[in-house]
N, C-alpha and C. Protein backbone atom coordinates (compact mmCIF):
# COMPACT_ATOMS: atom_id res chain seq x y z
N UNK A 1 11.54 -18.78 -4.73
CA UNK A 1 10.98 -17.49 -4.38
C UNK A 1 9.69 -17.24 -5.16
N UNK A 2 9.64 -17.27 -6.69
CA UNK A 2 8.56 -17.55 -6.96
C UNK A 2 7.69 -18.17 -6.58
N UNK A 3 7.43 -19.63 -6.50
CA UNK A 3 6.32 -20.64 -6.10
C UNK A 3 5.79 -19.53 -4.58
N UNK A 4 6.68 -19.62 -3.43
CA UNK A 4 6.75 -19.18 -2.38
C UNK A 4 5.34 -17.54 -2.54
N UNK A 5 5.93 -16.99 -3.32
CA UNK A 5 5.31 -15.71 -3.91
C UNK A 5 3.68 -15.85 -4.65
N UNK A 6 3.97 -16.53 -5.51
CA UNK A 6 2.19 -17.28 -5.56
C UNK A 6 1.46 -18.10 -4.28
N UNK A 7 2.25 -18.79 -3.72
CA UNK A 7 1.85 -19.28 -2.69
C UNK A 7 0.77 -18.70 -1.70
N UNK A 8 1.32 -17.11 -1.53
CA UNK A 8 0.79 -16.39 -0.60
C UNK A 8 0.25 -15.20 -1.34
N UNK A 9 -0.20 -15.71 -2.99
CA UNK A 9 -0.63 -14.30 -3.40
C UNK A 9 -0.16 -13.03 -3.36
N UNK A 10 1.59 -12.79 -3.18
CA UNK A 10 2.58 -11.58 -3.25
C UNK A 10 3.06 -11.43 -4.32
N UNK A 11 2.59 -12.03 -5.48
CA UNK A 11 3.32 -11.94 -6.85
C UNK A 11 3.52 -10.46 -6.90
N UNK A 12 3.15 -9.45 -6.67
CA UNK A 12 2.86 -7.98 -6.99
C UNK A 12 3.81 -7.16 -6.00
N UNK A 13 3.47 -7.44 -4.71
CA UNK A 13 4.67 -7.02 -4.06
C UNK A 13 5.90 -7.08 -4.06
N UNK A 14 5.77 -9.00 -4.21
CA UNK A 14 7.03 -9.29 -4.64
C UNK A 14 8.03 -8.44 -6.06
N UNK A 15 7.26 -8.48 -7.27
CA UNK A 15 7.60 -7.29 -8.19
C UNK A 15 8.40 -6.26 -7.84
N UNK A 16 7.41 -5.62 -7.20
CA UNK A 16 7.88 -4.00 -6.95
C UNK A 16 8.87 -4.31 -6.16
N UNK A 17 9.36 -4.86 -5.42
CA UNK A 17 10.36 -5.24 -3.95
C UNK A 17 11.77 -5.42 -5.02
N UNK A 18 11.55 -6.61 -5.90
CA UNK A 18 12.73 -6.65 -6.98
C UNK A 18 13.08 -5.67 -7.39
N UNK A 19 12.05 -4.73 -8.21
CA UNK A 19 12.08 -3.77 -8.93
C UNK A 19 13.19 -2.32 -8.36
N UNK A 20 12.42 -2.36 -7.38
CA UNK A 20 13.29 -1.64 -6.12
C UNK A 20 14.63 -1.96 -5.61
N UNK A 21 14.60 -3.07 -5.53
CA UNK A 21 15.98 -3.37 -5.58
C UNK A 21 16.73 -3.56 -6.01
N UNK A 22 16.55 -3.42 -7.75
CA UNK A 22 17.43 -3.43 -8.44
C UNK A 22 18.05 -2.08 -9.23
N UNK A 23 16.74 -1.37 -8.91
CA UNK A 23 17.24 -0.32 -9.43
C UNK A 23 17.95 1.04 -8.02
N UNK A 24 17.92 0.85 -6.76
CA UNK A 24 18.16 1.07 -5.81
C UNK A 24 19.69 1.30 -5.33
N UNK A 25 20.04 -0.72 -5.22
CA UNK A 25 21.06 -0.91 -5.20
C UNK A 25 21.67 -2.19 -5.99
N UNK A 26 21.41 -1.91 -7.20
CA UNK A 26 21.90 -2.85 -8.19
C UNK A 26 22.04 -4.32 -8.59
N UNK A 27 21.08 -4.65 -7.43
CA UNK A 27 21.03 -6.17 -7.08
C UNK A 27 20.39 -6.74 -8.42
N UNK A 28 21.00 -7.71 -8.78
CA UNK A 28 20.58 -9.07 -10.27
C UNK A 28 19.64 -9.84 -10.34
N UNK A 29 18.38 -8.95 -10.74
CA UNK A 29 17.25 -10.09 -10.66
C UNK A 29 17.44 -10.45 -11.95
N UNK A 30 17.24 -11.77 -12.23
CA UNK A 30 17.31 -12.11 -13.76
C UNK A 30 15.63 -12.36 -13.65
N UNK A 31 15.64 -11.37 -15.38
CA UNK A 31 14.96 -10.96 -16.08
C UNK A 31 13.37 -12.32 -16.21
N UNK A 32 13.78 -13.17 -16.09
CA UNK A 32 12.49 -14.69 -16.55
C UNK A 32 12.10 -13.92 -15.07
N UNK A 33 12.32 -13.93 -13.86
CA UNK A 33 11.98 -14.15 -12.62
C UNK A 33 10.95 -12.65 -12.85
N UNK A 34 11.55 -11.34 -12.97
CA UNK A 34 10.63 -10.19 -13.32
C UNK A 34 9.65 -10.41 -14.42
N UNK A 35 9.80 -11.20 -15.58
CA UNK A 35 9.05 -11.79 -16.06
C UNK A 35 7.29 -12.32 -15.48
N UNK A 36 7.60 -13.70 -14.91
CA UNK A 36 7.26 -14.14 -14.36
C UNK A 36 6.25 -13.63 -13.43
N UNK A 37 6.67 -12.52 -12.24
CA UNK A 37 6.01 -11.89 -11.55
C UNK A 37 5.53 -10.72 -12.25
N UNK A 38 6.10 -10.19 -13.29
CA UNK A 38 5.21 -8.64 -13.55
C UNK A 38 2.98 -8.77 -13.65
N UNK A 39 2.99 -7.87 -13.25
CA UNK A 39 1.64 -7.48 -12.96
C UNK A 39 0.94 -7.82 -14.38
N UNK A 40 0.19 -8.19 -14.05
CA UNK A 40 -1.33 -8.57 -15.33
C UNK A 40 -1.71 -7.16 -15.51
N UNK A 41 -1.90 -6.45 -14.49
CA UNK A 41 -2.71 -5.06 -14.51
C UNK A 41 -1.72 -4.05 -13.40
N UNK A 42 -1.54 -2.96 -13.90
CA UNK A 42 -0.59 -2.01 -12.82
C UNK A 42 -1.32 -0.92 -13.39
N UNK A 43 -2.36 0.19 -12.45
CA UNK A 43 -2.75 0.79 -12.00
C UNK A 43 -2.67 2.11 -12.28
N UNK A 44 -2.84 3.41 -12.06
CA UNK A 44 -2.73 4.27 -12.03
C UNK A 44 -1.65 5.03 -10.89
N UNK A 45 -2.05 4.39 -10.03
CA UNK A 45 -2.15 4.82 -8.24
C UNK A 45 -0.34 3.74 -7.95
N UNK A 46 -0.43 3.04 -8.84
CA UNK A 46 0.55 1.56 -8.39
C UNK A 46 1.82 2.60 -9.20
N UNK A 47 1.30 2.91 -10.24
CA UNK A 47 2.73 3.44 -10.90
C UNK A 47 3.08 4.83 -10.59
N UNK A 48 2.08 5.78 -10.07
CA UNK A 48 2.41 6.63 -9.48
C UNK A 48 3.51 6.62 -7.76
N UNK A 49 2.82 5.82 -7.71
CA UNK A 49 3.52 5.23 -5.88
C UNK A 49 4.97 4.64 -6.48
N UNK A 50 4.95 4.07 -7.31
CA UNK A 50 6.68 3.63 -7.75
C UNK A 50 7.45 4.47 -7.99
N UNK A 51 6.90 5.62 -8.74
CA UNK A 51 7.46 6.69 -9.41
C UNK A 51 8.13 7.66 -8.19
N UNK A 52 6.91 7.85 -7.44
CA UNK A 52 7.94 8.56 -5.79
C UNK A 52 8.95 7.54 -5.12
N UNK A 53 8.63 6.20 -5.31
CA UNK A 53 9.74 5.12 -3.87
C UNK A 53 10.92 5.22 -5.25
N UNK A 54 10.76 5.10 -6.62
CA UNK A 54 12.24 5.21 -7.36
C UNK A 54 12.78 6.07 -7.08
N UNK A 55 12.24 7.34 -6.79
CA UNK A 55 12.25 8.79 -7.05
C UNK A 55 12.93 9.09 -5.70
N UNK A 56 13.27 8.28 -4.31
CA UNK A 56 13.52 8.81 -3.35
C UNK A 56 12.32 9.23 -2.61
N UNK A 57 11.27 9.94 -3.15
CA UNK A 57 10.26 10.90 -2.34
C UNK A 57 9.38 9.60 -1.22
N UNK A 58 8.81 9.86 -0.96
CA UNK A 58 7.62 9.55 0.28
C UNK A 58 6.57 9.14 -0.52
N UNK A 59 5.49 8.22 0.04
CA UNK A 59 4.38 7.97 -0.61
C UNK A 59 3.11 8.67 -0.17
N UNK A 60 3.30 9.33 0.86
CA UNK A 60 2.45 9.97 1.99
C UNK A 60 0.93 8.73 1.70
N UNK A 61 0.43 9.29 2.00
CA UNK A 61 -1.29 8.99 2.23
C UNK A 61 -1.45 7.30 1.14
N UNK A 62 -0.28 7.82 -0.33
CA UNK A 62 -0.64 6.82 -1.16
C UNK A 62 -0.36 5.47 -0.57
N UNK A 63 0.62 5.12 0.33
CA UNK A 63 0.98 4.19 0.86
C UNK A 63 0.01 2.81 1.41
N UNK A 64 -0.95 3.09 1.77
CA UNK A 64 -2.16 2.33 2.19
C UNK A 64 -2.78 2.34 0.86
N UNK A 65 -3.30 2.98 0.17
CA UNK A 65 -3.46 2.68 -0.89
C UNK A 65 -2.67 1.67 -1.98
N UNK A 66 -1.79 2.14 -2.19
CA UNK A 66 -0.47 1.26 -3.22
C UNK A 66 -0.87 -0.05 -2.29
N UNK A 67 -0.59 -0.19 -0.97
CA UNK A 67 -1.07 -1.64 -0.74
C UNK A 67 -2.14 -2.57 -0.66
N UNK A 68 -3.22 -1.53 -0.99
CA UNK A 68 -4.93 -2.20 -1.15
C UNK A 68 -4.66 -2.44 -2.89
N UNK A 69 -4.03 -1.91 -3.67
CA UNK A 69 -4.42 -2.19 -4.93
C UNK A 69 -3.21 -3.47 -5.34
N UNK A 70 -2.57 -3.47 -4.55
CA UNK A 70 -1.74 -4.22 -4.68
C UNK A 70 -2.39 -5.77 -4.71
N UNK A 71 -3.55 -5.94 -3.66
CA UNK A 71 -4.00 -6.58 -3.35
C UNK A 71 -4.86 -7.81 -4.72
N UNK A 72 -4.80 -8.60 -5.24
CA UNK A 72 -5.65 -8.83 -6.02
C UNK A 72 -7.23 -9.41 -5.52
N UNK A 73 -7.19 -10.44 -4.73
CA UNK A 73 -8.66 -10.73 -4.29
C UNK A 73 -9.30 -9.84 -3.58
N UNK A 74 -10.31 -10.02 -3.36
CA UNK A 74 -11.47 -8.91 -2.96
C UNK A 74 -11.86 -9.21 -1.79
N UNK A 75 -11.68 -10.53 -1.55
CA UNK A 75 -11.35 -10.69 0.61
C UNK A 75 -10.11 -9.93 1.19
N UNK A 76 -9.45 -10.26 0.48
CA UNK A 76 -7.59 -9.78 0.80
C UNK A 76 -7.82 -8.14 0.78
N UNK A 77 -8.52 -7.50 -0.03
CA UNK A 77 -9.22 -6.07 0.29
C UNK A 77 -10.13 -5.99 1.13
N UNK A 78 -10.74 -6.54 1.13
CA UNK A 78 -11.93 -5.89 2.34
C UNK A 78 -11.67 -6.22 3.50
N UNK A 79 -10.53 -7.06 3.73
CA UNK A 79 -9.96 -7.31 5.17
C UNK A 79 -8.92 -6.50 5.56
N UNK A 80 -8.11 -5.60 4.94
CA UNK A 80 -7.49 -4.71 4.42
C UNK A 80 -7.58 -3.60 5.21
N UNK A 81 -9.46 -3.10 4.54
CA UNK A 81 -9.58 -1.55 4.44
C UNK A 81 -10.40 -2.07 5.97
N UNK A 82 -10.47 -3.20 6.24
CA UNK A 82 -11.31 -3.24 7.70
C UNK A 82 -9.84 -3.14 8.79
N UNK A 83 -8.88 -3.72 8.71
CA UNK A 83 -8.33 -3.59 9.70
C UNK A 83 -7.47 -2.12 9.55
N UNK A 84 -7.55 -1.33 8.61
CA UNK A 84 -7.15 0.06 8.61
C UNK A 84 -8.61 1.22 9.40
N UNK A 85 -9.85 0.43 8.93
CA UNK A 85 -10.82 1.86 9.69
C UNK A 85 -10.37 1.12 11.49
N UNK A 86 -10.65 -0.35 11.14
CA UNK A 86 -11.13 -0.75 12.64
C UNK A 86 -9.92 -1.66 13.15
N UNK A 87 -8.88 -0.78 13.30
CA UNK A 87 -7.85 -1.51 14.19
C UNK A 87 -7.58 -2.69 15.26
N UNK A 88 -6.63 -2.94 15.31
CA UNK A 88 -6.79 -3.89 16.78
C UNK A 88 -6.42 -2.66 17.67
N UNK A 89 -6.41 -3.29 19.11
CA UNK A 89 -6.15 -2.44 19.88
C UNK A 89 -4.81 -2.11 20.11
N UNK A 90 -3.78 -3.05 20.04
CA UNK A 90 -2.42 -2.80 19.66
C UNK A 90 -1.83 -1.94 18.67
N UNK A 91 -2.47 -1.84 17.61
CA UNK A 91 -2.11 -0.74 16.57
C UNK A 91 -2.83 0.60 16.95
N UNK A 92 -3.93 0.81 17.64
CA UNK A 92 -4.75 1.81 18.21
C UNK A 92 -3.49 2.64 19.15
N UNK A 93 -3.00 1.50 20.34
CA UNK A 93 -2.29 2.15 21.34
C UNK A 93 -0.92 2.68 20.56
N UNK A 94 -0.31 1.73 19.66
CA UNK A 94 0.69 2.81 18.61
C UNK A 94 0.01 4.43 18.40
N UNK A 95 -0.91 3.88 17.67
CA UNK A 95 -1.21 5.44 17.11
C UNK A 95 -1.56 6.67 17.99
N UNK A 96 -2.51 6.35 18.96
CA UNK A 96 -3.47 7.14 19.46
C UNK A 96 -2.54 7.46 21.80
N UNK A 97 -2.00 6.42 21.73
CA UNK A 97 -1.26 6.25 22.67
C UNK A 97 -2.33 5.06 23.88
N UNK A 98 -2.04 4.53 24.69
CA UNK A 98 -2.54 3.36 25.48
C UNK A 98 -3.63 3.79 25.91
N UNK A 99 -3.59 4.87 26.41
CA UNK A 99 -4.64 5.16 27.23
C UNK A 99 -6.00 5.87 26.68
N UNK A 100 -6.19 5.49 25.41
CA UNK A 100 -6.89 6.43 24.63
C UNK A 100 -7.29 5.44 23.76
N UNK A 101 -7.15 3.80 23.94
CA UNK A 101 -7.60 2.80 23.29
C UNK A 101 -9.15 1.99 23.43
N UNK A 102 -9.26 2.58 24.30
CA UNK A 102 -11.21 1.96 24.55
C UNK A 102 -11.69 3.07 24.28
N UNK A 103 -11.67 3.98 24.02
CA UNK A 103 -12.59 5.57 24.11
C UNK A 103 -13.53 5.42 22.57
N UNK A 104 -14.46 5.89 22.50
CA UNK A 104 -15.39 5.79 21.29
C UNK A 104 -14.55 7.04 20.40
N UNK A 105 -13.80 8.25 21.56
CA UNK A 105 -13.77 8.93 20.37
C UNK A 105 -12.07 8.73 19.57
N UNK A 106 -11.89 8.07 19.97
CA UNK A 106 -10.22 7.29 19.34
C UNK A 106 -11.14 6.40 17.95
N UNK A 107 -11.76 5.64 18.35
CA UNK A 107 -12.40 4.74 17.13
C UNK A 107 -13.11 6.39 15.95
N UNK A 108 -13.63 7.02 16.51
CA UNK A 108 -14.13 7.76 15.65
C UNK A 108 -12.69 8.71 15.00
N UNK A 109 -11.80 9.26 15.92
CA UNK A 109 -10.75 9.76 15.05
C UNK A 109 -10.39 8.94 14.18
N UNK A 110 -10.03 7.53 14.51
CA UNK A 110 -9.14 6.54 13.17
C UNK A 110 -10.29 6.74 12.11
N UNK A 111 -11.24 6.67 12.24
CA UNK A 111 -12.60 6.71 10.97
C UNK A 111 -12.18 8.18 10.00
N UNK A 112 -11.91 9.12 11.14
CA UNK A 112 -11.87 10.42 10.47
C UNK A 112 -10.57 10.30 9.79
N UNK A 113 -9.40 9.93 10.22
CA UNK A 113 -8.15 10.07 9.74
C UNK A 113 -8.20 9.00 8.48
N UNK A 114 -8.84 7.90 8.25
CA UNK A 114 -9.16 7.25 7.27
C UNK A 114 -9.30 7.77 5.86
N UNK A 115 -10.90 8.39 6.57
CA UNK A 115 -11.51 9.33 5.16
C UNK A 115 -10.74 10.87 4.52
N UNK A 116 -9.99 11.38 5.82
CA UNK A 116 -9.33 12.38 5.31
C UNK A 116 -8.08 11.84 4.59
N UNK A 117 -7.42 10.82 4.89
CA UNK A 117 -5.96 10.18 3.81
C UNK A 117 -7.17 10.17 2.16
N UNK A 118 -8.04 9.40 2.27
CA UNK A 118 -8.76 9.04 1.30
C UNK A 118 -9.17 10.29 0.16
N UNK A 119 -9.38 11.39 1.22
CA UNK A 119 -9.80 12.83 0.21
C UNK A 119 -8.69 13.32 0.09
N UNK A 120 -7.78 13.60 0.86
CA UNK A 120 -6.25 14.06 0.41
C UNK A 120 -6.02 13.20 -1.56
N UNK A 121 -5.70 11.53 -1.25
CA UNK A 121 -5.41 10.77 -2.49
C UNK A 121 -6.75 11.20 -3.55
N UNK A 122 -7.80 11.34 -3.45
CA UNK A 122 -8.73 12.09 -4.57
C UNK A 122 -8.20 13.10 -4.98
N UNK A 123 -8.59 14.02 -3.70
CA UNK A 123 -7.48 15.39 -4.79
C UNK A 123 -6.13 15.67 -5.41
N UNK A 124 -5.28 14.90 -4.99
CA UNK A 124 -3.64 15.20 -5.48
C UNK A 124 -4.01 14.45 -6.87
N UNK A 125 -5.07 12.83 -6.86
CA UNK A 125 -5.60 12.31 -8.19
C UNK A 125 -5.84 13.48 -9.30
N UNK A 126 -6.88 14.54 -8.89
CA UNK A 126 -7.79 15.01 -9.75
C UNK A 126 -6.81 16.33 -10.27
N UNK A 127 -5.33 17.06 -9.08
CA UNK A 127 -5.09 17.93 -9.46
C UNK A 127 -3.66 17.25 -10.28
N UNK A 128 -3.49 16.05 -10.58
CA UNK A 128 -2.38 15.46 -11.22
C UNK A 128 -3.03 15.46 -12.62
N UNK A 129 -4.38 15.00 -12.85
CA UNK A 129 -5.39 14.93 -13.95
C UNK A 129 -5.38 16.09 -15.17
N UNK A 130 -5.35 17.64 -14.03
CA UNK A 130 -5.18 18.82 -14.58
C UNK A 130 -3.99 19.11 -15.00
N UNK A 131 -2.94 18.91 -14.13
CA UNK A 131 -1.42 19.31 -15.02
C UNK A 131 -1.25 18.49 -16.14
């Protein structure tokens, strides 16, 4: 599971997935293996997002986020935040419904709904900063 996990650059997901599952539903990761995978660097945004999925709560908006930072290379991000502004058309017709998948202004809503998740996660940032 390890090798497998470097393999594909999930060391991080992989983490949190254990992490989650052990504290969830009690499942036995031995300790070398959490070892092994724990994060070089965990985040602001990474430990906040754990803190709600331990917590039961929702990640709302952070969710796309927690998985861009999750990300370590900087292709593996920018291919990321491209297929979140600029969808395929299959994930378009999920969201937006079929018939509303070639329209310029479907591409411009996903743009808008983008930047508004993005200012939502700034501010809950800046008003977490203050408490």
């Amino acid at each position: 599971m390890i090798e497998r996990a470097q393999q594909f650059k999930l060391e991080k997901s992989t983490y949190y997935a254990f992490i989650y599952l052990q504290n969830t539903i009690g499942s036995a990761i031995p300790g070398h293996v959490l070892k092994i995978l724990y994060p070089s660097h965990i985040g602001w945004l990474e430990r906040r997002c754990m803190e709600h999925v331990m917590a039961g709560k929702q990640t709302g908006s952070f969710g796309e986020l927690f998985t861009l930072f999750m990300m370590e290379r900087i292709t593996d991000k920018w291919s990321f935040i491209k297929e979140t502004c600029f969808p395929q058309r299959d994930v378009l017709a999920q969201s937006y419904g079929p018939a509303k998948i070639d329209g310029l202004f479907t591409r411009f809503r996903r743009i808008w709904h983008v930047a508004d998740m993005a200012y939502d996660v700034i501010k809950q940032g800046m008003q977490r900063k203050r408490n």
